[in-house]
C-alpha atoms as a PDB file:
ATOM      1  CA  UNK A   1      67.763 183.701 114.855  1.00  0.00           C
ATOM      2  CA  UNK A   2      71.199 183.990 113.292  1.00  0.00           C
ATOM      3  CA  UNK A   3      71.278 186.298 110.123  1.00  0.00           C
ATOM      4  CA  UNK A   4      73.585 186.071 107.017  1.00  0.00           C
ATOM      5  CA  UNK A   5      74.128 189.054 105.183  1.00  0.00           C
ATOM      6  CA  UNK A   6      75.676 188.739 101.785  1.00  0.00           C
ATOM      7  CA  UNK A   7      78.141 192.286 100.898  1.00  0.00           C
ATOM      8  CA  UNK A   8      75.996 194.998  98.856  1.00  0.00           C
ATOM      9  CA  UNK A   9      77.344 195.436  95.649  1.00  0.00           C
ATOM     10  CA  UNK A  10      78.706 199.534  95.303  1.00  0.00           C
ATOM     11  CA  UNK A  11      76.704 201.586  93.293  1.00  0.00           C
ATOM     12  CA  UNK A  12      78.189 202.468  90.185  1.00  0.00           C
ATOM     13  CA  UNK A  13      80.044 206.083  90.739  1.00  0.00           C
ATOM     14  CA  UNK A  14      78.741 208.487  87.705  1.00  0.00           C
ATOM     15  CA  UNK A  15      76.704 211.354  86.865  1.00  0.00           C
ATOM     16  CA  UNK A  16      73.419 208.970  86.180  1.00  0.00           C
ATOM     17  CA  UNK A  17      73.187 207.256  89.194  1.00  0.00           C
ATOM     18  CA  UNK A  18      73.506 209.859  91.166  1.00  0.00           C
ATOM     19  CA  UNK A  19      70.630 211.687  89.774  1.00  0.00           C
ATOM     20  CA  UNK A  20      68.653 208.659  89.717  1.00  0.00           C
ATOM     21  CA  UNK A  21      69.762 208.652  93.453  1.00  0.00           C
ATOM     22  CA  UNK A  22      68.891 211.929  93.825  1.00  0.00           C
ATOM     23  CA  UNK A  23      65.423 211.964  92.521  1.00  0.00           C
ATOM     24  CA  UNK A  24      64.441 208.303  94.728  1.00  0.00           C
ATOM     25  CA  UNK A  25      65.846 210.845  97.579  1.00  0.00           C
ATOM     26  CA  UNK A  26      63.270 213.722  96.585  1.00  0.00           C
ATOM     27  CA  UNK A  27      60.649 211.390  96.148  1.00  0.00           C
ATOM     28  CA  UNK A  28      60.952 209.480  99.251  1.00  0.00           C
ATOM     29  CA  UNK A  29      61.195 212.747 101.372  1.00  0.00           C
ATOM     30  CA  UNK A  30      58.269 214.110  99.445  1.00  0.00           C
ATOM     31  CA  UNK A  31      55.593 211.220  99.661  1.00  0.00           C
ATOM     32  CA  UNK A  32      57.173 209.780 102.858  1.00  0.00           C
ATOM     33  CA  UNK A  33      56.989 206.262 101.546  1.00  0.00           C
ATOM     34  CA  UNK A  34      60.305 204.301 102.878  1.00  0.00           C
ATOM     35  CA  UNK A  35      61.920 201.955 100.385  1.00  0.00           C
ATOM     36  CA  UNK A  36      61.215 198.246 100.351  1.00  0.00           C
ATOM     37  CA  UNK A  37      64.860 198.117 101.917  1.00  0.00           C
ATOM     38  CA  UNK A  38      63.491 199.698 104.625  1.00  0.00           C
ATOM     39  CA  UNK A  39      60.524 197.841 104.924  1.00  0.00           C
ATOM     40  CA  UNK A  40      62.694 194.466 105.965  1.00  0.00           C
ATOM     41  CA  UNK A  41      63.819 196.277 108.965  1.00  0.00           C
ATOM     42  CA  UNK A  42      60.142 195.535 111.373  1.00  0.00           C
ATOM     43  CA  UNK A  43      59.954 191.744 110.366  1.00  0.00           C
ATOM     44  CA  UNK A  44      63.774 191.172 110.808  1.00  0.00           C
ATOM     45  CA  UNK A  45      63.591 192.899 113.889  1.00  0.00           C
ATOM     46  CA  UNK A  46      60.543 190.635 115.156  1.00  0.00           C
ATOM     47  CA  UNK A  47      61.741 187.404 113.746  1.00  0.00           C
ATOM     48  CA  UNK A  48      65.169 188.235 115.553  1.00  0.00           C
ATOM     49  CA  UNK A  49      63.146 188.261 118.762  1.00  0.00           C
ATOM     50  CA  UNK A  50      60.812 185.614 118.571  1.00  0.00           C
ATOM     51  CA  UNK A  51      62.794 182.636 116.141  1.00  0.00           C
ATOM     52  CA  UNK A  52      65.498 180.811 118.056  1.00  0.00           C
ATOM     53  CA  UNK A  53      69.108 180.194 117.015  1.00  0.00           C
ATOM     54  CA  UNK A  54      67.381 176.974 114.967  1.00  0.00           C
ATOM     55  CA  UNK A  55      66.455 179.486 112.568  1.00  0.00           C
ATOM     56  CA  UNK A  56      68.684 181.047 110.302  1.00  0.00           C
ATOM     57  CA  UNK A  57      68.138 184.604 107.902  1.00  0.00           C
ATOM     58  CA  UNK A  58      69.847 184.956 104.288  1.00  0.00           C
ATOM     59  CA  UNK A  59      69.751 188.840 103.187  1.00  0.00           C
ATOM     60  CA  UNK A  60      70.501 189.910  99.379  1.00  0.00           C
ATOM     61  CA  UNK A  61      70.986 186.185  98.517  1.00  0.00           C
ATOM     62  CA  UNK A  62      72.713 186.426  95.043  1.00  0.00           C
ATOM     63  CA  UNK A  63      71.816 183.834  92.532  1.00  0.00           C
ATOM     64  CA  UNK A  64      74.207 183.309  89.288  1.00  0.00           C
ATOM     65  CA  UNK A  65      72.832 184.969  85.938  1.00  0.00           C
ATOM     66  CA  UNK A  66      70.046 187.356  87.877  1.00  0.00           C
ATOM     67  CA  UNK A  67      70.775 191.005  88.654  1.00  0.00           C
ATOM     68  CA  UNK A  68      68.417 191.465  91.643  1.00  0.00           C
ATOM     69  CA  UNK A  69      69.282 189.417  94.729  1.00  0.00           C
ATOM     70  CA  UNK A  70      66.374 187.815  96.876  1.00  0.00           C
ATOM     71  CA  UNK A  71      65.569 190.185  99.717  1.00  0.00           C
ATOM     72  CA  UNK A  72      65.558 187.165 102.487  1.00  0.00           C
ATOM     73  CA  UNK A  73      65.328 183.885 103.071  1.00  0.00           C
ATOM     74  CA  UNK A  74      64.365 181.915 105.901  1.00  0.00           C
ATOM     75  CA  UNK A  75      65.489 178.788 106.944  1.00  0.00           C
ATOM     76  CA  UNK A  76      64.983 176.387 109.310  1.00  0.00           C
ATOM     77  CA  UNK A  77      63.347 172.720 110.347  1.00  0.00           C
ATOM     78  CA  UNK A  78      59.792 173.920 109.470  1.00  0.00           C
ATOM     79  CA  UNK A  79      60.952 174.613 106.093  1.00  0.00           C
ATOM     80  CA  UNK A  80      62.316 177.468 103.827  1.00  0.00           C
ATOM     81  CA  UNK A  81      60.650 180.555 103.269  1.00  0.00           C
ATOM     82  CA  UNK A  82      61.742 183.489 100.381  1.00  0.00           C
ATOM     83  CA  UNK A  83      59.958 186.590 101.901  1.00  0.00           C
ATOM     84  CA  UNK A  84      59.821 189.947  99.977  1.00  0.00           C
ATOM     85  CA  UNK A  85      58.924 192.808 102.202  1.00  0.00           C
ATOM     86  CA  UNK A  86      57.137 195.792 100.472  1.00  0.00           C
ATOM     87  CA  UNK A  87      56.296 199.386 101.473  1.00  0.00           C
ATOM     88  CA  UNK A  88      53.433 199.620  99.444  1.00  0.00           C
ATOM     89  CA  UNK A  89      50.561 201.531 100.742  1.00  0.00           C
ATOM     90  CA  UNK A  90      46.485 201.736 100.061  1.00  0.00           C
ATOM     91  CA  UNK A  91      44.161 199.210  99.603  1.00  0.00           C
ATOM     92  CA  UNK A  92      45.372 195.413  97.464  1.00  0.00           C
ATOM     93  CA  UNK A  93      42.684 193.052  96.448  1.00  0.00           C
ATOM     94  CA  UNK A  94      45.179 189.608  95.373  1.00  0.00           C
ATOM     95  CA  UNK A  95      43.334 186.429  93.403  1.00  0.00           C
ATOM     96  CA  UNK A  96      46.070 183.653  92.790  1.00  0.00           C
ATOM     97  CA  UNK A  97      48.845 185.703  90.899  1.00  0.00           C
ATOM     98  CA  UNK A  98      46.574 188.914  90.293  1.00  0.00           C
ATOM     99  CA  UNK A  99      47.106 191.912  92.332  1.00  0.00           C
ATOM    100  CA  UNK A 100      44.857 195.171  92.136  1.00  0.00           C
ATOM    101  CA  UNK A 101      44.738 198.372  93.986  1.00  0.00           C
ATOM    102  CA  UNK A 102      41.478 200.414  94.589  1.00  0.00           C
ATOM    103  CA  UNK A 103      41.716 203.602  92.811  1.00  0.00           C
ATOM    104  CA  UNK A 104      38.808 205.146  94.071  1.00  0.00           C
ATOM    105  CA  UNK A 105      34.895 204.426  93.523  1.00  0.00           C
ATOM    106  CA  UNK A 106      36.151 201.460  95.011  1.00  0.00           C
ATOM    107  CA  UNK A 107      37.502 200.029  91.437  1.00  0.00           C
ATOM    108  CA  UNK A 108      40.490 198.033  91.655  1.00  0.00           C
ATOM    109  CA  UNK A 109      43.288 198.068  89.005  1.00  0.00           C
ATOM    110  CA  UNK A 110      46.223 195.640  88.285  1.00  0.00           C
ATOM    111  CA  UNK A 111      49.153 196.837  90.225  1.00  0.00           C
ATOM    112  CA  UNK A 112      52.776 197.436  88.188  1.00  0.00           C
ATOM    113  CA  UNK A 113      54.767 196.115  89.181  1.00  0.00           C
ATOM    114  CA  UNK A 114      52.830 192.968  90.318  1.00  0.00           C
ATOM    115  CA  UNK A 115      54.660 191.793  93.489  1.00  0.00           C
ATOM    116  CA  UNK A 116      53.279 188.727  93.770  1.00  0.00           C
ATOM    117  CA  UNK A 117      54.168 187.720  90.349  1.00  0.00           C
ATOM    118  CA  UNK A 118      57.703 189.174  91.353  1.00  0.00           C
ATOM    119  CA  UNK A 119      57.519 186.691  94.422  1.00  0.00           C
ATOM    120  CA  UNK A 120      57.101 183.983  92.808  1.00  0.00           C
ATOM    121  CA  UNK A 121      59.392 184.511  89.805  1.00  0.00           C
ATOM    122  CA  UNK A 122      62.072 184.979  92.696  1.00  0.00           C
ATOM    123  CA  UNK A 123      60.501 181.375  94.151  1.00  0.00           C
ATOM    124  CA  UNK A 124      60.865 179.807  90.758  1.00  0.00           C
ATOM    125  CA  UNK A 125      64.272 180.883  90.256  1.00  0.00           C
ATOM    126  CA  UNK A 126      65.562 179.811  93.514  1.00  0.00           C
ATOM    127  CA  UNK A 127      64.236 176.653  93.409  1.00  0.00           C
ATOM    128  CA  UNK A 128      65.927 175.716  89.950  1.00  0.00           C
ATOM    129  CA  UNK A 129      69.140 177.190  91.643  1.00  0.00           C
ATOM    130  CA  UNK A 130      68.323 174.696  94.356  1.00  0.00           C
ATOM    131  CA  UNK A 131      68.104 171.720  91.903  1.00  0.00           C
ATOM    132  CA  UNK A 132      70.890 172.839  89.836  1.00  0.00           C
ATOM    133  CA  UNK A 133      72.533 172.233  92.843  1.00  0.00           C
ATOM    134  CA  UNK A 134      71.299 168.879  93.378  1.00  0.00           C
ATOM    135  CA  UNK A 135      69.517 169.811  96.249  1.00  0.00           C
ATOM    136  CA  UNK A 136      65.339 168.420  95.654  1.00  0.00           C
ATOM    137  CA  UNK A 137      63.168 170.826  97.860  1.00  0.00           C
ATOM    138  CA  UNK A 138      59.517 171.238  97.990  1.00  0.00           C
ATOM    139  CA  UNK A 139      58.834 173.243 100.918  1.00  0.00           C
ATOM    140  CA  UNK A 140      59.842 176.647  99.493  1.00  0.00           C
ATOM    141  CA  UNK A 141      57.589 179.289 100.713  1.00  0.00           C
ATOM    142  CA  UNK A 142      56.533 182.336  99.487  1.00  0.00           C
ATOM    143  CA  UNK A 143      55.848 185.518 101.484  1.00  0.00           C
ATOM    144  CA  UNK A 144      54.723 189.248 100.556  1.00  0.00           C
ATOM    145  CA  UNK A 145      55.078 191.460 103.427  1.00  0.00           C
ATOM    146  CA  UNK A 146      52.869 194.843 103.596  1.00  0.00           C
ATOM    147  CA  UNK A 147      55.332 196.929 106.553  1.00  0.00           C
ATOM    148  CA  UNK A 148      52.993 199.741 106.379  1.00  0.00           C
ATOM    149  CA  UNK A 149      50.279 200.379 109.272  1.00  0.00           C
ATOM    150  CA  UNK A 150      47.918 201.677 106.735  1.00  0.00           C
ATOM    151  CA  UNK A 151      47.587 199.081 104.075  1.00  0.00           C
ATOM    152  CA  UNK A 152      44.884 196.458 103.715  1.00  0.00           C
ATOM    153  CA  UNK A 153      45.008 193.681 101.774  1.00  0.00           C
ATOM    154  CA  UNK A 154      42.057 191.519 100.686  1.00  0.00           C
ATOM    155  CA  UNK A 155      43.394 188.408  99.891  1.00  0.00           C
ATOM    156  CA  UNK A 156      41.303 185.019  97.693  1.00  0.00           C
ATOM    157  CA  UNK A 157      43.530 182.305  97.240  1.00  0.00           C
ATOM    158  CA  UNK A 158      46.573 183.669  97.050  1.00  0.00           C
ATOM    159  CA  UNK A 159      49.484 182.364  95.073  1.00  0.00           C
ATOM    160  CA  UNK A 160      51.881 183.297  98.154  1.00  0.00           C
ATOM    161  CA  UNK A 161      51.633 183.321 101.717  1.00  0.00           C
ATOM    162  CA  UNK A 162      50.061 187.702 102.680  1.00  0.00           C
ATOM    163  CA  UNK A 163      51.391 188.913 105.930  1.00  0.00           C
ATOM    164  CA  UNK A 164      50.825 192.310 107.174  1.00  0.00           C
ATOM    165  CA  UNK A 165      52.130 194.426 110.221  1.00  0.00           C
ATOM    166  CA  UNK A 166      49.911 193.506 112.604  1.00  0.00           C
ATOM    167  CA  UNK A 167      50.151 189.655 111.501  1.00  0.00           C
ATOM    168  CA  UNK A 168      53.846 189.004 112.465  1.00  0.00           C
ATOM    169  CA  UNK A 169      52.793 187.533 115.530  1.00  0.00           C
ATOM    170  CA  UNK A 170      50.968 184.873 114.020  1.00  0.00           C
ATOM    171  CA  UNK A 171      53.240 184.214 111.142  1.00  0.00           C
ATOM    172  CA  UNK A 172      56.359 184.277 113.256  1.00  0.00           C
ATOM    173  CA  UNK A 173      54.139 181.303 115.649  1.00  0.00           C
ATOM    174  CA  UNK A 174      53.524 179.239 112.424  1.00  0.00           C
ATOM    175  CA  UNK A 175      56.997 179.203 111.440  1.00  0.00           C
ATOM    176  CA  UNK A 176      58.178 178.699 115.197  1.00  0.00           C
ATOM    177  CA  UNK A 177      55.112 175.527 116.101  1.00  0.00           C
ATOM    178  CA  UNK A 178      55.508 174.432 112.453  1.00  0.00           C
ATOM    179  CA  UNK A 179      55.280 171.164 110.992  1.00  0.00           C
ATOM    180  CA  UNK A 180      58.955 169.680 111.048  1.00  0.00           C
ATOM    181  CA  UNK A 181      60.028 168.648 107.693  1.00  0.00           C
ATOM    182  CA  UNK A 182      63.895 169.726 108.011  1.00  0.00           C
ATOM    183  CA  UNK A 183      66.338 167.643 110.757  1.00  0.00           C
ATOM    184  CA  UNK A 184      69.223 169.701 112.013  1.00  0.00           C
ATOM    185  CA  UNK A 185      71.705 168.083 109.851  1.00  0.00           C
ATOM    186  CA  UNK A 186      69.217 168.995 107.180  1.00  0.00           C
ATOM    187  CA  UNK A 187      69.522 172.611 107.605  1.00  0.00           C
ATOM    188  CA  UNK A 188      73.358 172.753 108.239  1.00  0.00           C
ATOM    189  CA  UNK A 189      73.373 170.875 104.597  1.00  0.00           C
ATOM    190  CA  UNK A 190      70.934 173.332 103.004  1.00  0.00           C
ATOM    191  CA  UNK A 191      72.792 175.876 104.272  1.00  0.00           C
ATOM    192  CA  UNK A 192      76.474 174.934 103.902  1.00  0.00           C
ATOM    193  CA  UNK A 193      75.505 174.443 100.374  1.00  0.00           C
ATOM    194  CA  UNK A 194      74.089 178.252  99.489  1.00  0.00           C
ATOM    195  CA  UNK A 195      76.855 179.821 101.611  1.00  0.00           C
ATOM    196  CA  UNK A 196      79.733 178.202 100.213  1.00  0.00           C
ATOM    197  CA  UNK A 197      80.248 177.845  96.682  1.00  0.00           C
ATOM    198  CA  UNK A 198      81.472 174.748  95.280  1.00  0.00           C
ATOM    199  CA  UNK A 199      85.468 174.361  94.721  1.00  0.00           C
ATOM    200  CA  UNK A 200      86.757 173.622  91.217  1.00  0.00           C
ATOM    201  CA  UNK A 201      88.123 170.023  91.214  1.00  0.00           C
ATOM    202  CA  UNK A 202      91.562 170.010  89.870  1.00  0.00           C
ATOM    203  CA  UNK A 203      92.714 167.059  88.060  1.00  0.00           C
ATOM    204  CA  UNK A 204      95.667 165.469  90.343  1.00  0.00           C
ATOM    205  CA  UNK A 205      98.261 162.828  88.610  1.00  0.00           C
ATOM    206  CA  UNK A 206      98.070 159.801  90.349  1.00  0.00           C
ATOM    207  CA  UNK A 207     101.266 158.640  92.500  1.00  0.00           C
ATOM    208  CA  UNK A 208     102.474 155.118  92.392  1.00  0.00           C
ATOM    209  CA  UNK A 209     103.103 153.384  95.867  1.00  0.00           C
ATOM    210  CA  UNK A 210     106.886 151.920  96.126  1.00  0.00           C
ATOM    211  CA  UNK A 211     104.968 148.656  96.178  1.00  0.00           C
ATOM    212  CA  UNK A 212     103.781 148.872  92.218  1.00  0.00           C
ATOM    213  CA  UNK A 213     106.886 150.888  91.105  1.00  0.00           C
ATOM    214  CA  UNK A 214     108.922 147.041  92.465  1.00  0.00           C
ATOM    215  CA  UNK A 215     106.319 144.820  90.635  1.00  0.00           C
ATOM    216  CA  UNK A 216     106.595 146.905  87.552  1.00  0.00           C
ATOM    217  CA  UNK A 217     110.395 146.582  87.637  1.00  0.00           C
ATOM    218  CA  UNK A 218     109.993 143.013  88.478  1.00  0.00           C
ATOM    219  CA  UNK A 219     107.963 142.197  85.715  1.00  0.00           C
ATOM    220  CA  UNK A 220     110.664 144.411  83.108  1.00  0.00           C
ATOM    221  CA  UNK A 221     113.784 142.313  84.513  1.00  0.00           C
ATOM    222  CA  UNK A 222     112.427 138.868  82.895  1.00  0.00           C
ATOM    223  CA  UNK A 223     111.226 140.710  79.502  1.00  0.00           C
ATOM    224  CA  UNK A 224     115.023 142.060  79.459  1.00  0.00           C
ATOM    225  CA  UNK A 225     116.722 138.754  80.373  1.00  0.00           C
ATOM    226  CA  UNK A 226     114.394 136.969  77.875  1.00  0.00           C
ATOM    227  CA  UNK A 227     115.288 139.333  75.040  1.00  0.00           C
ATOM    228  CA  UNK A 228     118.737 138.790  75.265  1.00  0.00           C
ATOM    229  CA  UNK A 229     118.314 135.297  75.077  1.00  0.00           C
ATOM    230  CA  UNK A 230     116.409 135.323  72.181  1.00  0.00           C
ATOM    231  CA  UNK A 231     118.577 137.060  70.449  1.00  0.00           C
ATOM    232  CA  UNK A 232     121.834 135.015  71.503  1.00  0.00           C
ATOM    233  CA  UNK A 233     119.449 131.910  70.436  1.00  0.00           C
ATOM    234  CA  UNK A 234     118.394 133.192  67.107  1.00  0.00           C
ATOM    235  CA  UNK A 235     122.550 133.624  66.500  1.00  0.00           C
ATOM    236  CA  UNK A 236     123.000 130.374  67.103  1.00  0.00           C
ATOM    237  CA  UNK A 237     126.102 130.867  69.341  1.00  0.00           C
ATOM    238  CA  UNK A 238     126.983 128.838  72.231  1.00  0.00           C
ATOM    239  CA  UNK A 239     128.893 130.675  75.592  1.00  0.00           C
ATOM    240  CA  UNK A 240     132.395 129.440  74.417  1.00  0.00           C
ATOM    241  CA  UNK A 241     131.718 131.321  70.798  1.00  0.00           C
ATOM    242  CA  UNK A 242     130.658 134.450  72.515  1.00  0.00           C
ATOM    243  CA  UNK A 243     133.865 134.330  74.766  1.00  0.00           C
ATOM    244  CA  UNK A 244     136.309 134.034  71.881  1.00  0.00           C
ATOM    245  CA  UNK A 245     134.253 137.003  69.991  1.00  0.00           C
ATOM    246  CA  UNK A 246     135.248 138.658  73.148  1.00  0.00           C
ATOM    247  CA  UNK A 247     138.864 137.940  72.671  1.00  0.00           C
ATOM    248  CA  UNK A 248     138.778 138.687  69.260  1.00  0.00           C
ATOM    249  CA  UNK A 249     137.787 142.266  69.531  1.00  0.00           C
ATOM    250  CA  UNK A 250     139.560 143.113  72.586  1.00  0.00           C
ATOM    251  CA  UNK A 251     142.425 141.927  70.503  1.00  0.00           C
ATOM    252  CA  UNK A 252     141.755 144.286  67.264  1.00  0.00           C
ATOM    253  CA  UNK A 253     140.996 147.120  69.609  1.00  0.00           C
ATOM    254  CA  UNK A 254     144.950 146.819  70.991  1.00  0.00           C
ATOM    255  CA  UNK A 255     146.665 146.044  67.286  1.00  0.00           C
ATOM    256  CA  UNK A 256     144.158 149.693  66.791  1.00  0.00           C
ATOM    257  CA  UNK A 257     146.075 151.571  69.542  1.00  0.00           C
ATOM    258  CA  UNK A 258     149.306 150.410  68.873  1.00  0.00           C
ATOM    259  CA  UNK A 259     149.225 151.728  64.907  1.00  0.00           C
ATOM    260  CA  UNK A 260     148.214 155.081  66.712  1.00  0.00           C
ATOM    261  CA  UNK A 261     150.879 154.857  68.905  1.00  0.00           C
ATOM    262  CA  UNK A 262     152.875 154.178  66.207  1.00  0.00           C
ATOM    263  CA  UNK A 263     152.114 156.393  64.027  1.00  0.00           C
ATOM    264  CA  UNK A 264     152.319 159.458  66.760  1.00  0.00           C
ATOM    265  CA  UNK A 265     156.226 158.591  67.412  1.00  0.00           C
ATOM    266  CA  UNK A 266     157.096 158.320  63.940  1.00  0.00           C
ATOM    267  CA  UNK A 267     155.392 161.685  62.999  1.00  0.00           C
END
């Protein structure tokens, strides 16, 4: 399985995030419970063993206008598949879109935040970034990962595809023995269009072969000649007439020098 990783974007450097960094710290070393960063690590690590190079792994896809980036997404000729690993521990009950955790006496309780609703608001929002990109896909699936041994998950119809630690294997086998519904030219399309964003097209003037540039000064040399004869015609003077004009002023122009000349030796 080849992975892309997009860059992480740098936390911002003041007094407020690092508290906020400092109390996640305490918390994390206090309660033990690893982020859901963290909780990507087991299921990349098994995918990376177990998918072959047909497969390929987006991390922190970005997607223009939303602030949190999609944790991964799969992709490959069985299809596409947005998977959002969590760290959550105790016991889930999930109906469709509902998720609950047992709080004990065995009464469940709506979860916040939901991560399945999160799931597939990320699905939703990729898939209009899909089509926005004129790219029609319908086999876009949705995954919530539990990484921790010690969670259970009781699962009725849910909106998203439930996999839990000791379910890789058989996830990573569905995706592998899949259904294909991608070709290999499919996949290099889908993903040449996420990785690379599209170039701004730049308005070029158009440049005029030699061959176009003669015909146009072809078609000017008869509108010239014909103007001039028009105009000769509409004077009513024959070739002899415009000779003698010729004469005429060539004739005025010297009697014109000469009274200069004149006029300088005299002076």
């Amino acid at each position: 399985m080849k992975i892309i990783a997009e860059e992480p974007t740098p936390a911002p450097d003041n007094a407020l995030s690092k508290a906020s960094g400092t109390v996640q710290d305490f918390l994390t070393s206090t309660f033990g419970r690893p982020s859901d960063a963290q909780a990507q690590e087991p299921i990349i690590a098994y995918m990376g063993k177990t998918l072959n190079n047909r497969f390929t792994l987006l991390r922190d896809y970005k997607l223009e206008g939303v602030d949190v980036p999609i944790p991964m997404i799969l992709i490959g000729p069985t299809g596409i598949y947005l998977i959002y690993a969590s760290a959550a521990k105790g016991v889930f009950q999930i109906k469709g879109e509902a998720m609950s955790e047992m709080k004990g006496s065995k009464n469940f309780s709506p979860v916040r935040p939901n991560l399945v609703h999160r799931v597939m608001m990320m699905t939703n929002a990729f898939d209009t970034h899909l089509k926005n990109q004129g790219l029609e896909v319908t086999d876009i699936q949705p995954v919530l990962f539990f990484a921790s041994p010690g969670t259970h998950v009781e699962s009725i119809r849910p909106s998203v595809r439930i996999v839990q630690i000791d379910g890789l294997e058989r996830f990573t086998s569905t995706v592998l023995q899949g259904r294909v519904v991608f070709s290999s030219e499919d996949v290099h399309n889908i993903l040449n269009l996420m990785t690379h964003a599209a170039a701004p097209s730049v308005p070029v003037e158009p440049v005029e072969d030699p061959d176009s540039m003669k015909k146009k000064v072809g078609t000017i040399e008869p509108r010239l000649s014909q103007g001039l004869h028009g105009i000769s015609r509409r004077m009513n003077l024959s070739s002899r007439q415009w000779i003698l004009l010729g004469v005429m002023a060539l004739f005025n122009v010297l009697i014109l020098i000469g009274f200069i000349f004149l006029l300088v030796l005299t002076s």
